[in-house]
Protein backbone atom coordinates (compact mmCIF):
# COMPACT_ATOMS: atom_id res chain seq x y z
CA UNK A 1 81.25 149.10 122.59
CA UNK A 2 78.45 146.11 122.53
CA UNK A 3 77.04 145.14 125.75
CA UNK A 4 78.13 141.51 126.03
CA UNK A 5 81.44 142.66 125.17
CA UNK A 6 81.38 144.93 128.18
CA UNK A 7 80.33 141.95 130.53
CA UNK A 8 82.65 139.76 128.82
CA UNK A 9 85.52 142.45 129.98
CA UNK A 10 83.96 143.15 133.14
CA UNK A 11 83.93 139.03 134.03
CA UNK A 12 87.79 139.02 132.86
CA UNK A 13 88.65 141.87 135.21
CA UNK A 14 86.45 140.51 137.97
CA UNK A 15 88.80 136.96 137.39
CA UNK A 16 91.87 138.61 137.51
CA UNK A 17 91.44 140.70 140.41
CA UNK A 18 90.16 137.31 142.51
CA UNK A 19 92.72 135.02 141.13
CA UNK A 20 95.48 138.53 141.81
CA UNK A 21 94.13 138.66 145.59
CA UNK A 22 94.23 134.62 146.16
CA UNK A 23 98.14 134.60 144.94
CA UNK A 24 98.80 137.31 146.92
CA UNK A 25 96.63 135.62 150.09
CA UNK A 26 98.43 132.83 149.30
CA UNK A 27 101.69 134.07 149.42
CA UNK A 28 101.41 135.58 152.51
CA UNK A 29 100.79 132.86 154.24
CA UNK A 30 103.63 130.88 153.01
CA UNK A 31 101.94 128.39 151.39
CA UNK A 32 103.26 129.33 147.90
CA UNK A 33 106.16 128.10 149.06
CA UNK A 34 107.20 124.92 147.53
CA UNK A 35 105.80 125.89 144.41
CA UNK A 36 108.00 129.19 144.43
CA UNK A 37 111.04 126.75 145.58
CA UNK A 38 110.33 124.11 142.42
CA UNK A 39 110.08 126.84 139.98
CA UNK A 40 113.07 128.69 141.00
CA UNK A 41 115.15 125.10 141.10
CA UNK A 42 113.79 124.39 137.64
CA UNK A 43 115.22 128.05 136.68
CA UNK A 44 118.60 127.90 138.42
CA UNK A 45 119.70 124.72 136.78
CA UNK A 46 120.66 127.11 133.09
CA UNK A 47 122.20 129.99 135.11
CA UNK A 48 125.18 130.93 133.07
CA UNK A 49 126.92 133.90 132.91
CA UNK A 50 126.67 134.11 129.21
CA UNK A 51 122.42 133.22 129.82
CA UNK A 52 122.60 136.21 132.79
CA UNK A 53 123.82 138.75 130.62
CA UNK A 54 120.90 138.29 127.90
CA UNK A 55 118.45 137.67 130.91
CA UNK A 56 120.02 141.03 132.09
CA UNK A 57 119.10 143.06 129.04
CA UNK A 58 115.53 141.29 128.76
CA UNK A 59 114.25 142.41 132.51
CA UNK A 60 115.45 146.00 131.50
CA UNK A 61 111.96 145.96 129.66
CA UNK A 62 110.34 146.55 132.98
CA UNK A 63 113.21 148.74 134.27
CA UNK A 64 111.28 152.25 135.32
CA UNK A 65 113.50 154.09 132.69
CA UNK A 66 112.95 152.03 129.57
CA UNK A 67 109.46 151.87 130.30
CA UNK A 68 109.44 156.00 131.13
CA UNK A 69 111.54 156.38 127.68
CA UNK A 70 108.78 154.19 125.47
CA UNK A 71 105.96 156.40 126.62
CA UNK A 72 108.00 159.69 126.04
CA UNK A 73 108.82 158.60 123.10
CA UNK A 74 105.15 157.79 122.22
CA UNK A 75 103.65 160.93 123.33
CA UNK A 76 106.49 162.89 121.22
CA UNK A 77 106.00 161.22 118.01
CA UNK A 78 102.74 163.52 116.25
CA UNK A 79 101.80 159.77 114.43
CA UNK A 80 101.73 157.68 118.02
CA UNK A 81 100.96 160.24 120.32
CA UNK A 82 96.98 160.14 120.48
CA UNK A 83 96.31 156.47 120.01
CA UNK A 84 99.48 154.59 121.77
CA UNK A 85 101.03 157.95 123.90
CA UNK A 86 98.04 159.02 126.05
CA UNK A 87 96.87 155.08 127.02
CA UNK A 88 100.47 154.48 127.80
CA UNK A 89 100.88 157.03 129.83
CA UNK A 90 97.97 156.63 131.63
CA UNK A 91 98.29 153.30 132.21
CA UNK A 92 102.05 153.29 133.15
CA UNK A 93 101.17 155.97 135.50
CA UNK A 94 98.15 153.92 136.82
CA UNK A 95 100.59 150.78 137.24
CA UNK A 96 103.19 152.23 138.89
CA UNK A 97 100.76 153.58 141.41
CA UNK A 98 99.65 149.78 141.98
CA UNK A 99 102.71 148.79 142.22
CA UNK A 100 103.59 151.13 145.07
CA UNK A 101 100.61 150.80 147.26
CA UNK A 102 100.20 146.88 147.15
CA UNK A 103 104.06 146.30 147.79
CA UNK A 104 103.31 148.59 150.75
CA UNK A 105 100.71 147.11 152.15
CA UNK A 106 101.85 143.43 151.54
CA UNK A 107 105.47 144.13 153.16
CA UNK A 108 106.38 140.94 151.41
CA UNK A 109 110.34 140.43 151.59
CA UNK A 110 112.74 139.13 148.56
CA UNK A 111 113.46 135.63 148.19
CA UNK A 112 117.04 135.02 150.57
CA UNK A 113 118.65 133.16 147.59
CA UNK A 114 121.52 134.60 144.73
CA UNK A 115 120.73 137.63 143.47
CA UNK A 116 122.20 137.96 140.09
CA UNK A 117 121.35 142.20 140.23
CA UNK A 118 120.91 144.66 142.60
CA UNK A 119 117.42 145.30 144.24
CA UNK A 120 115.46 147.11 146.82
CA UNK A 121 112.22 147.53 148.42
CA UNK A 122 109.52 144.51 149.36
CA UNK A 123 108.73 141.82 146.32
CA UNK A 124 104.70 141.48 145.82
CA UNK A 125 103.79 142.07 143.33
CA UNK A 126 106.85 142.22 141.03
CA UNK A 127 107.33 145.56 139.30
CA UNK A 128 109.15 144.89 136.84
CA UNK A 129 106.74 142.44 135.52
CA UNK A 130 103.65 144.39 136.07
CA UNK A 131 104.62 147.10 134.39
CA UNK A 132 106.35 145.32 131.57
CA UNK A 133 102.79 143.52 131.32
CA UNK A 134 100.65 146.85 131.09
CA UNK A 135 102.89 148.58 128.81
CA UNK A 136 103.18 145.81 126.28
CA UNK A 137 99.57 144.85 126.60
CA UNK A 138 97.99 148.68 125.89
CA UNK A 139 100.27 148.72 122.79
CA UNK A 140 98.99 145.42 121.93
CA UNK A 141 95.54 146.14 122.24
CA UNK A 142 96.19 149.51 120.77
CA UNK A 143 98.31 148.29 117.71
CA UNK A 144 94.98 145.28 117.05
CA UNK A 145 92.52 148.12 116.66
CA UNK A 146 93.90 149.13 113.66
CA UNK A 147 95.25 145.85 112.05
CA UNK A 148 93.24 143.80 110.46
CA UNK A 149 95.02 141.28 108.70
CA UNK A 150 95.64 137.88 111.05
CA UNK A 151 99.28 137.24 110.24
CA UNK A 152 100.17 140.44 111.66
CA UNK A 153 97.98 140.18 114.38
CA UNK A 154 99.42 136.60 115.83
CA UNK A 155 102.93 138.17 115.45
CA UNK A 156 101.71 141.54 117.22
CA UNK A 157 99.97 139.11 120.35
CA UNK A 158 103.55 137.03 120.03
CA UNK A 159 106.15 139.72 120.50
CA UNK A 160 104.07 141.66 122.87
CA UNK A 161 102.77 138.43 125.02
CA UNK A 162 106.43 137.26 124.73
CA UNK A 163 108.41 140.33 126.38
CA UNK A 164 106.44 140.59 129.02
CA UNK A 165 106.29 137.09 130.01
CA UNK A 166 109.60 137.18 129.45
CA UNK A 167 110.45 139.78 131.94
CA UNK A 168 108.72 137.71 134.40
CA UNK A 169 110.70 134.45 134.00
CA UNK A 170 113.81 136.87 134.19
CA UNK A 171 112.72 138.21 137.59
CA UNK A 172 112.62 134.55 138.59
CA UNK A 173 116.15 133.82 137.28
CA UNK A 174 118.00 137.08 138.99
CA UNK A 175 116.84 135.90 142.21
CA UNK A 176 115.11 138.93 142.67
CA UNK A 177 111.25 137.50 143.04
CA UNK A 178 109.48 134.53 143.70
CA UNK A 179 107.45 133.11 140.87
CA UNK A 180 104.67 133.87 143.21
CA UNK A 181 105.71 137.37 143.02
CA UNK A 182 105.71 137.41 138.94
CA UNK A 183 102.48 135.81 138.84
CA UNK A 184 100.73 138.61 140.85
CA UNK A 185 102.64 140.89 138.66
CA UNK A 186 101.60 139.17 135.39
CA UNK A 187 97.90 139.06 137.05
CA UNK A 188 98.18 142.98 138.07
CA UNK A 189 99.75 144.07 134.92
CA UNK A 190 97.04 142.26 133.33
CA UNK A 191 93.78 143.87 134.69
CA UNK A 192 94.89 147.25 134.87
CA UNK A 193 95.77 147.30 130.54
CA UNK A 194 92.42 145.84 130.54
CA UNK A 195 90.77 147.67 132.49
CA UNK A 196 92.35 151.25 130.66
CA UNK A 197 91.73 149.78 127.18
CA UNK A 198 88.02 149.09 128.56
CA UNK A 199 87.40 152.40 129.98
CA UNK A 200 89.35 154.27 127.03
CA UNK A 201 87.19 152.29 124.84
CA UNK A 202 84.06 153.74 126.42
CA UNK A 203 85.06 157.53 126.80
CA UNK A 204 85.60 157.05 122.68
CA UNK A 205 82.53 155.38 122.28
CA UNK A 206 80.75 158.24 124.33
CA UNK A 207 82.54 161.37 122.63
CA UNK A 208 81.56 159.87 118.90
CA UNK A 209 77.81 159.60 119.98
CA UNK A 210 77.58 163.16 121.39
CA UNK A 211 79.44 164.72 117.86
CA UNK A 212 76.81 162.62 115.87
């Protein structure tokens, strides 16, 4: 891995970690609250229950189980298992740790509106979104390693980028976050596939020089 590409990933995960932290901040002190209310109010306004049953099937993307099946499935499969299986797995594991420990220590409570699905525990950051976000985006950054050819990598960053923002919006639209919440899970989710694809990157570049 160059140098300046290093910095250049270093600066990205240095942004997202500030910008992560100032939603959060933010958040917390309820002044993310308006904002949270608009977005929500421009969401509501399509609820169907025809829309709420396609919305349904879209956040089970960043449902614990889907996302534990994918990387089984990954590590299983001889052809996927050492370059998507291992990073997914590590970086699933890695988000749902996040996930865990920041909810914890923000406490931050559900938005008190409809909830189109059952939920539990505190909101920030959203799970469902953070994990949907590392998942997609190691397989992404996986999957553009070893294509080449531009038209399939724009669809490759389009259906990855898409599910996982995807999943966020959905969060919004089942009630069950604040778009507060799905932007610290979209800035999470984020930095921690970066951050494994940037380490992973390194270990690879490492074990090639020492078999040279």
């Amino acid at each position: 891995m160059k140098k300046s590409f290093l910095r250049k990933r270093i600066l990205i995960l240095l942004l997202l970690a500030v910008l992560f932290f100032a939603v959060a901040v933010l958040a917390i002190a309820g002044l993310l609250q308006a904002s949270d209310a608009a977005v929500y109010a421009a969401i509501a306004q399509f609820i169907n229950p025809r829309l709420t049953s396609v919305v349904l099937f879209i956040t089970g993307f960043g449902d614990g189980l889907t996302v534990t099946a994918v990387v089984l499935v990954l590590l299983v499969i001889p052809s996927t298992r050492k370059a998507y299986g291992v990073s997914c797995t590590i970086a699933s594991i890695l988000g749902g740790i996040a996930i865990f420990s920041l909810k914890e220590l923000f406490a931050q409570n559900r938005p008190d509106i409809l909830w189109l699905t059952s939920e539990s525990g505190y909101g920030l950051p959203s799970g469902h979104t953070t994990i949907a976000t590392v998942l997609f985006l190691t397989i992404l950054f996986t999957a553009l390693r070893s294509q080449k050819k531009p038209p399939e990598r724009v669809f490759l960053i389009v259906v990855c980028s898409l599910v996982f923002l995807l999943v966020g919006v959905s969060r919004i639209y089942l009630g069950v976050h604040y778009a507060s919440d799905v932007l610290a899970g979209w800035l999470l989710g984020g930095f921690i596939a970066i951050l494994i694809d940037t380490v992973l990157r390194q270990l690879r570049k490492s074990m090639t020089a020492k078999t040279r």
